[in-house]
N, C-alpha and C. Protein backbone atom coordinates (compact mmCIF):
# COMPACT_ATOMS: atom_id res chain seq x y z
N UNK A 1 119.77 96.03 99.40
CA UNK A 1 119.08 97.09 98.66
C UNK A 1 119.56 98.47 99.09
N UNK A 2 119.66 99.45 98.38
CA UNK A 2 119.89 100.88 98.38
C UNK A 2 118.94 101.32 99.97
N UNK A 3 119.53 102.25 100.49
CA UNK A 3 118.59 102.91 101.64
C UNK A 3 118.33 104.41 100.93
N UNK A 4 117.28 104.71 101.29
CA UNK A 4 117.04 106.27 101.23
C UNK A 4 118.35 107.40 102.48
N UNK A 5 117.99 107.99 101.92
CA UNK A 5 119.39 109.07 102.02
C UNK A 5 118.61 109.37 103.19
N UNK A 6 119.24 109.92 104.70
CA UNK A 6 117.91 110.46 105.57
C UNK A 6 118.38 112.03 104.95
N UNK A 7 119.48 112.57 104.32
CA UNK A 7 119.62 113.77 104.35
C UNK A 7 118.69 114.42 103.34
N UNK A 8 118.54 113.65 102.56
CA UNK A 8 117.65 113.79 101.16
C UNK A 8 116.35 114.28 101.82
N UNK A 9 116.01 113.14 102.81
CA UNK A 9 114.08 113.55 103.38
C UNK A 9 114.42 114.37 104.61
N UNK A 10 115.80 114.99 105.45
CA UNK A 10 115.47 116.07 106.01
C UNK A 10 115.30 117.48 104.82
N UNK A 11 115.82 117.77 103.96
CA UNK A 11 115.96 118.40 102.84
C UNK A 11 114.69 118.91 102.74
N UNK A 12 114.22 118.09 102.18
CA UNK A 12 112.44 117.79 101.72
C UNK A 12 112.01 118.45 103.01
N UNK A 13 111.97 117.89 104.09
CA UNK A 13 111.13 118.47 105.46
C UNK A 13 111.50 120.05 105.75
N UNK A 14 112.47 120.41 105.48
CA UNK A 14 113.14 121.46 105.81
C UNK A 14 112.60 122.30 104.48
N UNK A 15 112.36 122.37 103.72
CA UNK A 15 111.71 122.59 102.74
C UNK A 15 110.15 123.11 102.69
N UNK A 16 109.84 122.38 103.79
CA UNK A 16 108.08 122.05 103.93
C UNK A 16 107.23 120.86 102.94
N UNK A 17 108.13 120.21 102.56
CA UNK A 17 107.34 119.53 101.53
C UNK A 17 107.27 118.03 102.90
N UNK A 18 105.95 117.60 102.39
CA UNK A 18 105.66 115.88 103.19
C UNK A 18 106.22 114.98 102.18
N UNK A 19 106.72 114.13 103.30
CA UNK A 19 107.85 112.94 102.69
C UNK A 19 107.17 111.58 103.99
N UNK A 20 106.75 110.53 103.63
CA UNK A 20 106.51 109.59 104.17
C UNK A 20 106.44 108.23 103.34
N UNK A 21 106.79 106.94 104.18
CA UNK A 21 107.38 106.13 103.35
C UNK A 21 106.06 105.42 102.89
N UNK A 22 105.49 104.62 101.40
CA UNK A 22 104.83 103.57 101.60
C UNK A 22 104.63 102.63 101.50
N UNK A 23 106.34 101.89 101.58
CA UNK A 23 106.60 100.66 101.08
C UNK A 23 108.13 100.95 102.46
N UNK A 24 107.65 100.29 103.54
CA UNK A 24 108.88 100.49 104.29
C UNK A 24 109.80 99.17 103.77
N UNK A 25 109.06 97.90 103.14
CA UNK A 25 109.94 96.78 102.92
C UNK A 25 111.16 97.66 102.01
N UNK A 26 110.64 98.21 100.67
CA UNK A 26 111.08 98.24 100.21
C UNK A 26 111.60 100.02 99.56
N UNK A 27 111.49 100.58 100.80
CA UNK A 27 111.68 102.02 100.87
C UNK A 27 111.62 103.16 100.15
N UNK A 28 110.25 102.67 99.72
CA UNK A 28 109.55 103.65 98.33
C UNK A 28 108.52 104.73 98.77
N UNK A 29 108.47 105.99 99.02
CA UNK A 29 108.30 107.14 99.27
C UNK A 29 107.47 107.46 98.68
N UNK A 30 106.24 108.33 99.29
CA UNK A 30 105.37 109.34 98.90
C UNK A 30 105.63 110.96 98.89
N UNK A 31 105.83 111.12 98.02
CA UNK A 31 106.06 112.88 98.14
C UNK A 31 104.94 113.81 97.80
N UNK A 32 104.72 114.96 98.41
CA UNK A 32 103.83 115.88 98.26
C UNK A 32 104.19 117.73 98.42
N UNK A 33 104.03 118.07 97.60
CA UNK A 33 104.94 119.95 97.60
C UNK A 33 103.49 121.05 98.03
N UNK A 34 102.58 119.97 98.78
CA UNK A 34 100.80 120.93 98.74
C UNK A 34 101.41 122.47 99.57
N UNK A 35 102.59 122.32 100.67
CA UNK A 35 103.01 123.74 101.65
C UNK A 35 104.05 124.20 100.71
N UNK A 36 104.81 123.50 99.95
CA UNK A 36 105.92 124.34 99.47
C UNK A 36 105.35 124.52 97.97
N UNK A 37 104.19 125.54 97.50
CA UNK A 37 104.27 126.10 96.34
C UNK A 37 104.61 126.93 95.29
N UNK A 38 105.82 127.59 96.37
CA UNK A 38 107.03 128.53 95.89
C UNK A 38 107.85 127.57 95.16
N UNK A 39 108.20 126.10 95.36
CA UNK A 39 109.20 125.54 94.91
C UNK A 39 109.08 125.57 93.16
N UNK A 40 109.81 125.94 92.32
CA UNK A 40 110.34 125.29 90.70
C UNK A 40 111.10 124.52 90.41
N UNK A 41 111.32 124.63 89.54
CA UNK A 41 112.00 123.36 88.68
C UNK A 41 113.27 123.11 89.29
N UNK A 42 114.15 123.96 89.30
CA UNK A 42 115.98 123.97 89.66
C UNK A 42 115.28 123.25 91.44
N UNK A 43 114.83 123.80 91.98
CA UNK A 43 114.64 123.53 93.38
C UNK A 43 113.73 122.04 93.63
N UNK A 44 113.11 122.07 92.75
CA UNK A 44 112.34 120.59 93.00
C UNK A 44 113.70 119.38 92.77
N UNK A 45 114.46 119.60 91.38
CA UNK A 45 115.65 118.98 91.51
C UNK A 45 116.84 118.89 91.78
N UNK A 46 116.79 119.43 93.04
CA UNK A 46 117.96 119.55 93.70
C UNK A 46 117.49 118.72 95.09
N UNK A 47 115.93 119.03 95.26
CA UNK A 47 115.65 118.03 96.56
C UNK A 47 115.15 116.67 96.20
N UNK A 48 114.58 116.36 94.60
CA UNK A 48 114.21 114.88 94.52
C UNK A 48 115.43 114.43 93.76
N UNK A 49 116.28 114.72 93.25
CA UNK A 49 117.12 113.96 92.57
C UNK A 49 118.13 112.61 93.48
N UNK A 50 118.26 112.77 95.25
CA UNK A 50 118.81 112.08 95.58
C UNK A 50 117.82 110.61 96.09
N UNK A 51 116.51 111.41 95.60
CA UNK A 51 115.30 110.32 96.26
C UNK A 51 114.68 109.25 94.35
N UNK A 52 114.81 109.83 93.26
CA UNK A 52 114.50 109.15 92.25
C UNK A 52 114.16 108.27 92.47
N UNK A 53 114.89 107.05 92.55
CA UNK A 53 114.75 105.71 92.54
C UNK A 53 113.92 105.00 93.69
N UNK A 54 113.50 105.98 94.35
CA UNK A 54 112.46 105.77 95.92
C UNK A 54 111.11 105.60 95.86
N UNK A 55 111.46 107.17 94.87
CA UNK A 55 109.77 107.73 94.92
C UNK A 55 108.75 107.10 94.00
N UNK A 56 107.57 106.87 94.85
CA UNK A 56 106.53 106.01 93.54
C UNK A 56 105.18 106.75 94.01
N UNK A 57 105.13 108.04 94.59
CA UNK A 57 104.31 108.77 94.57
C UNK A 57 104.39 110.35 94.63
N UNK A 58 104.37 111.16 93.62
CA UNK A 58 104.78 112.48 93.66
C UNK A 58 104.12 113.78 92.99
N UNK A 59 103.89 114.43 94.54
CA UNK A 59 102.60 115.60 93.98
C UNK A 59 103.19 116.87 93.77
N UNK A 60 103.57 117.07 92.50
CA UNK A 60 103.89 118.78 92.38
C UNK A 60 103.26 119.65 92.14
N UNK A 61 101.62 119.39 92.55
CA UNK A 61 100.17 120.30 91.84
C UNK A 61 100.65 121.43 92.68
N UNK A 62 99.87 122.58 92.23
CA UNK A 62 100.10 124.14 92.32
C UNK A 62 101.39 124.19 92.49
N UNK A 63 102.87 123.82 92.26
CA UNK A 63 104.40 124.66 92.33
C UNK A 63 104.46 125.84 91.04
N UNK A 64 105.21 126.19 91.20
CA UNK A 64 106.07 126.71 90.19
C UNK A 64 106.81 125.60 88.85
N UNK A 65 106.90 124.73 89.19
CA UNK A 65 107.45 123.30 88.51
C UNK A 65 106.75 123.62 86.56
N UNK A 66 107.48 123.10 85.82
CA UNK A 66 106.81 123.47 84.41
C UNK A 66 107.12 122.04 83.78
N UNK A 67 108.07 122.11 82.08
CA UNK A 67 108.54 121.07 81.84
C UNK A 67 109.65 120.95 82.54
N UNK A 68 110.97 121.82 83.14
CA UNK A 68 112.28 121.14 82.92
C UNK A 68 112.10 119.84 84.09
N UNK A 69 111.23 119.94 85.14
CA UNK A 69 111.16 118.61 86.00
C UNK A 69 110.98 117.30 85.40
N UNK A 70 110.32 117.29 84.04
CA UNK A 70 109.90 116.14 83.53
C UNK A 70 110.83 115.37 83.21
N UNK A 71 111.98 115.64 82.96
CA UNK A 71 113.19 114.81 82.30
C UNK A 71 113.82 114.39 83.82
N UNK A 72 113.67 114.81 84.73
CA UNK A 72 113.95 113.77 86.00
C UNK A 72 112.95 113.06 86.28
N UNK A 73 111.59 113.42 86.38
CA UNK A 73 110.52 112.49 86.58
C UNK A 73 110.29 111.26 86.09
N UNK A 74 110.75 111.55 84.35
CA UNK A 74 110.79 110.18 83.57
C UNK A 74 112.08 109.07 84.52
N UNK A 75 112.87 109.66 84.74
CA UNK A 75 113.82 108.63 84.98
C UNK A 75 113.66 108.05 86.79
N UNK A 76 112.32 107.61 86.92
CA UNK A 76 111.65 107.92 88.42
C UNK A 76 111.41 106.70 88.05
N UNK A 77 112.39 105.01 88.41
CA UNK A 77 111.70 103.84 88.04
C UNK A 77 110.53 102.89 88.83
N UNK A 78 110.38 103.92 90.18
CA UNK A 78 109.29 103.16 90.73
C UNK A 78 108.12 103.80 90.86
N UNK A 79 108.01 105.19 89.87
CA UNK A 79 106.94 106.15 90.46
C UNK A 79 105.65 105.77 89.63
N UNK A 80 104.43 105.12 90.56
CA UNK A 80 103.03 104.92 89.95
C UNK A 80 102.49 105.75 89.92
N UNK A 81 102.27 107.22 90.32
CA UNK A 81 100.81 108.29 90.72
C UNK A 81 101.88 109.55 90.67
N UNK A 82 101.51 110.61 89.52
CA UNK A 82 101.85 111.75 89.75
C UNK A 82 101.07 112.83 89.18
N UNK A 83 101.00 113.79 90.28
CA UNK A 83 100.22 114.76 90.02
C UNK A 83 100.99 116.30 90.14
N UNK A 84 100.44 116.16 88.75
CA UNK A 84 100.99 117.63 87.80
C UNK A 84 99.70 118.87 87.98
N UNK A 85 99.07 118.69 88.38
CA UNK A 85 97.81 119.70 88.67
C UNK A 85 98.00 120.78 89.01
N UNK A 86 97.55 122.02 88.12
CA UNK A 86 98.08 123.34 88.51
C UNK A 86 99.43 123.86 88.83
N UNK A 87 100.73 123.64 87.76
CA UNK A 87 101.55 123.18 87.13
C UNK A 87 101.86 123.89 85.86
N UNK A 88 103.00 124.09 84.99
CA UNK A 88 103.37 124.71 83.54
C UNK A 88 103.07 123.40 82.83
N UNK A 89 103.53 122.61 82.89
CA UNK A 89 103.37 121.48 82.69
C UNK A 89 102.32 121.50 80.75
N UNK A 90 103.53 121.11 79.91
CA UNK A 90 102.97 121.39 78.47
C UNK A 90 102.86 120.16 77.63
N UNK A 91 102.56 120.13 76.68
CA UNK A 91 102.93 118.55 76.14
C UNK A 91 104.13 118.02 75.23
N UNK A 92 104.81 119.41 75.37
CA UNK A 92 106.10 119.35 75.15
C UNK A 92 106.90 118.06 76.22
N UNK A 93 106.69 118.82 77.59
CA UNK A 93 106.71 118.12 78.67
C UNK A 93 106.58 116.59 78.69
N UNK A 94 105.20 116.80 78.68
CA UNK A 94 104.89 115.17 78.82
C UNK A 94 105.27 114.20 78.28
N UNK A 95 105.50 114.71 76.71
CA UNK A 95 106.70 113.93 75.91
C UNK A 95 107.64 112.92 76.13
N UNK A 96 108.30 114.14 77.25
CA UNK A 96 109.22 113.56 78.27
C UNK A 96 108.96 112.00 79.37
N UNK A 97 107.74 112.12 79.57
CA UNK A 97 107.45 111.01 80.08
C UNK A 97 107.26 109.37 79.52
N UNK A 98 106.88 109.51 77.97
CA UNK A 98 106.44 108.22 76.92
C UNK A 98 107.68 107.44 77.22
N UNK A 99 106.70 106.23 77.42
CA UNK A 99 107.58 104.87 77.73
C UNK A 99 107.67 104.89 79.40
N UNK A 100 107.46 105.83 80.06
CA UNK A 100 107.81 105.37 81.51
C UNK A 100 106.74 103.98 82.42
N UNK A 101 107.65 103.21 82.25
CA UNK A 101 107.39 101.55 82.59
C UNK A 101 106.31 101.21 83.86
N UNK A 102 106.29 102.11 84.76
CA UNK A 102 105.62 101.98 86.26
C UNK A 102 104.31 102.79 86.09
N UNK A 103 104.58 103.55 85.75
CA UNK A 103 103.40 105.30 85.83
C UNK A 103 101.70 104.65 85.47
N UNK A 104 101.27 104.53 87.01
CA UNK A 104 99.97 104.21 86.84
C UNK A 104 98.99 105.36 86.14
N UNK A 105 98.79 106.26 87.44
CA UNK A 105 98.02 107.28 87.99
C UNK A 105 98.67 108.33 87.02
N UNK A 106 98.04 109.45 86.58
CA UNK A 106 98.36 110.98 86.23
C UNK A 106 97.56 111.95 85.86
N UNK A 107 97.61 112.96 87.60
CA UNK A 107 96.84 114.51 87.42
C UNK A 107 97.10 115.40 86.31
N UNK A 108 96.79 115.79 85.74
CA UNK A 108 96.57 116.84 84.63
C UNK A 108 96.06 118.22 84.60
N UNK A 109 95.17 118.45 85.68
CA UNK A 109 94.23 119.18 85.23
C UNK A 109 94.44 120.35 86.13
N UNK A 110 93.87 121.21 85.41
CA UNK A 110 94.29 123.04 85.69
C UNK A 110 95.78 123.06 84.65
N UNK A 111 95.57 122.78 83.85
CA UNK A 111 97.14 122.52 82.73
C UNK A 111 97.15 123.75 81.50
N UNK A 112 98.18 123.64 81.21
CA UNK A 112 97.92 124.22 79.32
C UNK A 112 98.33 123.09 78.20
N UNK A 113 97.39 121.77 78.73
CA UNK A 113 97.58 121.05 77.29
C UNK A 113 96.95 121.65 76.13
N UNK A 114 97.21 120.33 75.18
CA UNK A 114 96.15 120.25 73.96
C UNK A 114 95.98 119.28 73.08
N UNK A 115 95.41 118.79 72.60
CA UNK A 115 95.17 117.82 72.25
C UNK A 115 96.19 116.91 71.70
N UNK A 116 97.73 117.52 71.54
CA UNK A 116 98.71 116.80 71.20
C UNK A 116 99.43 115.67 72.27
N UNK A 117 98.44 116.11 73.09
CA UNK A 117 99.30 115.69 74.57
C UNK A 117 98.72 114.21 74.79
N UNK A 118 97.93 113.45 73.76
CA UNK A 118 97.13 112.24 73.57
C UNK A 118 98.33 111.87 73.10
N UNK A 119 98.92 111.41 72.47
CA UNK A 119 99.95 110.62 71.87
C UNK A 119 100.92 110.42 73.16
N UNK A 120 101.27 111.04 73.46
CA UNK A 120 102.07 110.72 74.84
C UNK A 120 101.71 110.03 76.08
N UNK A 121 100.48 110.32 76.16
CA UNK A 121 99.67 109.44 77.12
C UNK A 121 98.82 108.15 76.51
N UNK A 122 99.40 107.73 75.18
CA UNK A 122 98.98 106.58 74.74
C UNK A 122 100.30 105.53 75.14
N UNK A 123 100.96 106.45 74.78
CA UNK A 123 102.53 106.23 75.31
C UNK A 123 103.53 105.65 76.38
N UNK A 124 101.93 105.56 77.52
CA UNK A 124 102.63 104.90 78.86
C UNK A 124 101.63 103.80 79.03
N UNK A 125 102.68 103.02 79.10
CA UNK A 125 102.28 101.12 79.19
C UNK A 125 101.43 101.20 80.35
N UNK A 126 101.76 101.73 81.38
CA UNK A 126 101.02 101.13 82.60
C UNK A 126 99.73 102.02 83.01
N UNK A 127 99.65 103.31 82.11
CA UNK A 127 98.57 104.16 82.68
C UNK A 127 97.70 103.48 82.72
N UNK A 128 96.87 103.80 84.15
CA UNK A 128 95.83 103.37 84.20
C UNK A 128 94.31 103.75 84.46
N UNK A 129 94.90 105.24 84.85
CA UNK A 129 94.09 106.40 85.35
C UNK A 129 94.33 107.80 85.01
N UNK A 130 93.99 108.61 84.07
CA UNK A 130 94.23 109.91 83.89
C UNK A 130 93.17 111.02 83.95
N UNK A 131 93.54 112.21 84.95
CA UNK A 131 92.99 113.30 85.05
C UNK A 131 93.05 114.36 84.38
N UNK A 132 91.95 114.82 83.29
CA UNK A 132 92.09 115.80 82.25
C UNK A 132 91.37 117.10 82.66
N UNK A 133 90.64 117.33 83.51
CA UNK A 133 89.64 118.26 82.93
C UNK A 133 90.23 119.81 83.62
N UNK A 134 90.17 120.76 83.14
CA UNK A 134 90.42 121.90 82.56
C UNK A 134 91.84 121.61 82.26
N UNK A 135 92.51 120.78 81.31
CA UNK A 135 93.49 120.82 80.88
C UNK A 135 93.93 121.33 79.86
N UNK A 136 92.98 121.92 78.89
CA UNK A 136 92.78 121.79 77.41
C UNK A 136 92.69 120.87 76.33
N UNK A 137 92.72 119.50 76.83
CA UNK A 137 92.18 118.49 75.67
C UNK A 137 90.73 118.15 75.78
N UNK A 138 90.62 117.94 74.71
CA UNK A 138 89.28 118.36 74.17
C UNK A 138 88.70 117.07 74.71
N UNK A 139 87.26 117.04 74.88
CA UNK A 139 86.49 115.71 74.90
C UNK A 139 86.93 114.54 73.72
N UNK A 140 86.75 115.13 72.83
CA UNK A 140 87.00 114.08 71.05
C UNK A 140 88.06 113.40 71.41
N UNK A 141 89.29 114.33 71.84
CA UNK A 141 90.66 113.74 71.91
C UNK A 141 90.83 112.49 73.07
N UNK A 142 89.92 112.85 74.06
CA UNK A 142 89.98 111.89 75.03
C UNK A 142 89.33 110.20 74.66
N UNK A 143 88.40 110.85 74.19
CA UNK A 143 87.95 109.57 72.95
C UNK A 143 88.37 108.81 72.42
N UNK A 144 89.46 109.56 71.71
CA UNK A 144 90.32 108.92 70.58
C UNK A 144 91.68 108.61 71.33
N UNK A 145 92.13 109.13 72.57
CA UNK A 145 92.42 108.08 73.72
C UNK A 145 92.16 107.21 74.17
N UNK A 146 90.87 107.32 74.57
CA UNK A 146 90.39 105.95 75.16
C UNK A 146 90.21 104.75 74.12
N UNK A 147 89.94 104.84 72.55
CA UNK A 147 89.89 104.43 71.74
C UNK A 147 91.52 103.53 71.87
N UNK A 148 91.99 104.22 71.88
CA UNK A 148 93.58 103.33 71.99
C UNK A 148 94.17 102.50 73.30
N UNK A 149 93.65 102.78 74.30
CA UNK A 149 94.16 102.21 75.67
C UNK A 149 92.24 101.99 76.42
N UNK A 150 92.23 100.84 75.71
CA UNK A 150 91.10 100.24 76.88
C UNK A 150 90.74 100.14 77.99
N UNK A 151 91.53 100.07 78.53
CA UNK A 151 91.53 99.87 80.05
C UNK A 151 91.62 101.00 80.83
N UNK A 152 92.03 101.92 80.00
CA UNK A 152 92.62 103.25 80.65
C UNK A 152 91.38 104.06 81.39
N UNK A 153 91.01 104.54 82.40
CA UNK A 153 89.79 105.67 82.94
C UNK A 153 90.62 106.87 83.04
N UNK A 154 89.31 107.59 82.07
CA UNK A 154 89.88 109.33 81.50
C UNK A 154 88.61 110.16 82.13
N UNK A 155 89.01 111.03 83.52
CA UNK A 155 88.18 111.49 83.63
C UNK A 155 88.24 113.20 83.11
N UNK A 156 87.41 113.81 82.59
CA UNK A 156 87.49 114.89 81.74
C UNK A 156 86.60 115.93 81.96
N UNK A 157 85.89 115.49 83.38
CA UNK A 157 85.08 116.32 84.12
C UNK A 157 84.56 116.98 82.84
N UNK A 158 83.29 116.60 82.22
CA UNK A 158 82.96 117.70 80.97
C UNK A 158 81.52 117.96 82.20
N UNK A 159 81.33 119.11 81.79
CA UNK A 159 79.63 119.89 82.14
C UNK A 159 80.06 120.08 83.58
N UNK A 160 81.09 120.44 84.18
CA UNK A 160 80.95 120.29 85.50
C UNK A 160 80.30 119.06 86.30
N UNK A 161 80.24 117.83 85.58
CA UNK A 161 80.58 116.46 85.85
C UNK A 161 81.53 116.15 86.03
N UNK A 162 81.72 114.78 86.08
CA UNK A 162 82.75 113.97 86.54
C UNK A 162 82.40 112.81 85.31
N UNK A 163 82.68 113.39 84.28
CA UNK A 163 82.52 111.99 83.19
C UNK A 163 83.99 111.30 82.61
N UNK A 164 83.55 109.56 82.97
CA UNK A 164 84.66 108.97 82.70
C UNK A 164 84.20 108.07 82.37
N UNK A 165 85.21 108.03 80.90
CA UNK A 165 84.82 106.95 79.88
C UNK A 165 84.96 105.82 80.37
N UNK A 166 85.61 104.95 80.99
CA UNK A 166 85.82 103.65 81.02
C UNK A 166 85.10 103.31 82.38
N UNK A 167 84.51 103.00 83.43
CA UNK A 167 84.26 102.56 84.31
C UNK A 167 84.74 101.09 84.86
N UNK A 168 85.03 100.30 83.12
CA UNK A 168 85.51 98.84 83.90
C UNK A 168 86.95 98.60 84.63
């Protein structure tokens, strides 16, 4: 099997971003940018592009990061959980993601969606968990999400709750 690059995760460290493994069998990486929130787009891919195929957990909430990261993210074949939270992040963007095969988990929120951004997140086979609320999609829309992916839990924090449609 492929090894992770160590130059790739001094990069990352040197950077300030946390890099730790959570699959040592099979050397699949957690990433997190919570100290480096200066980083954007050109700079996020220049330090994950040698890790892609690693990473199956990756937090770019509060960067600079918008859409152009998304078209490397999609091509991320082991990544389950990513959080886009406080983020450019549009549904132009997310676009970018439909069809990605692994993608459990996905933060959303503090976003500038809108309700177009439902079709794309009907879009991923494996979602299984999505975070909406102050994203800009509407309650209805989440509905008419959940309406399409059963299984899926949409939490949409409405009323300064924590309401989520699916519980099973």
């Amino acid at each position: 099997p492929a090894r992770v690059p160590p130059e790739a995760i001094a990069a990352l460290r040197a950077a300030q971003v946390h890099v730790e493994q959570v699959d040592p069998a099979g050397g699949l990486l957690w990433i997190d940018f919570a100290a480096a929130t200066t980083i954007d787009d050109a700079q996020a891919k220049v330090l994950l592009e040698p890790l892609r195929d690693f990473i199956a957990d990756l937090s770019l909430a509060g960067t600079r990061t918008g859409d152009d990261i998304l078209a490397l993210v999609a091509a991320m074949p082991n990544l389950r959980s990513l959080n886009l939270s406080r983020t450019a992040c549009t549904p132009a963007g997310l676009r970018r993601l439909q069809g990605h095969a692994a993608l459990e988990e996905l933060r959303l929120t503090q976003t500038t969606l809108d309700d177009s951004a439902i079709d794309s997140l009907a879009a991923l086979p494996a979602l299984r968990r999505v975070y909406l609320w102050s994203s800009g999609v509407s309650p209805e829309a989440a509905a008419r999400l959940q309406s399409m992916q059963a299984l899926l839990q949409i939490n949409v924090g409405a009323d300064n709750s924590y309401q989520i449609f699916n519980s099973a």
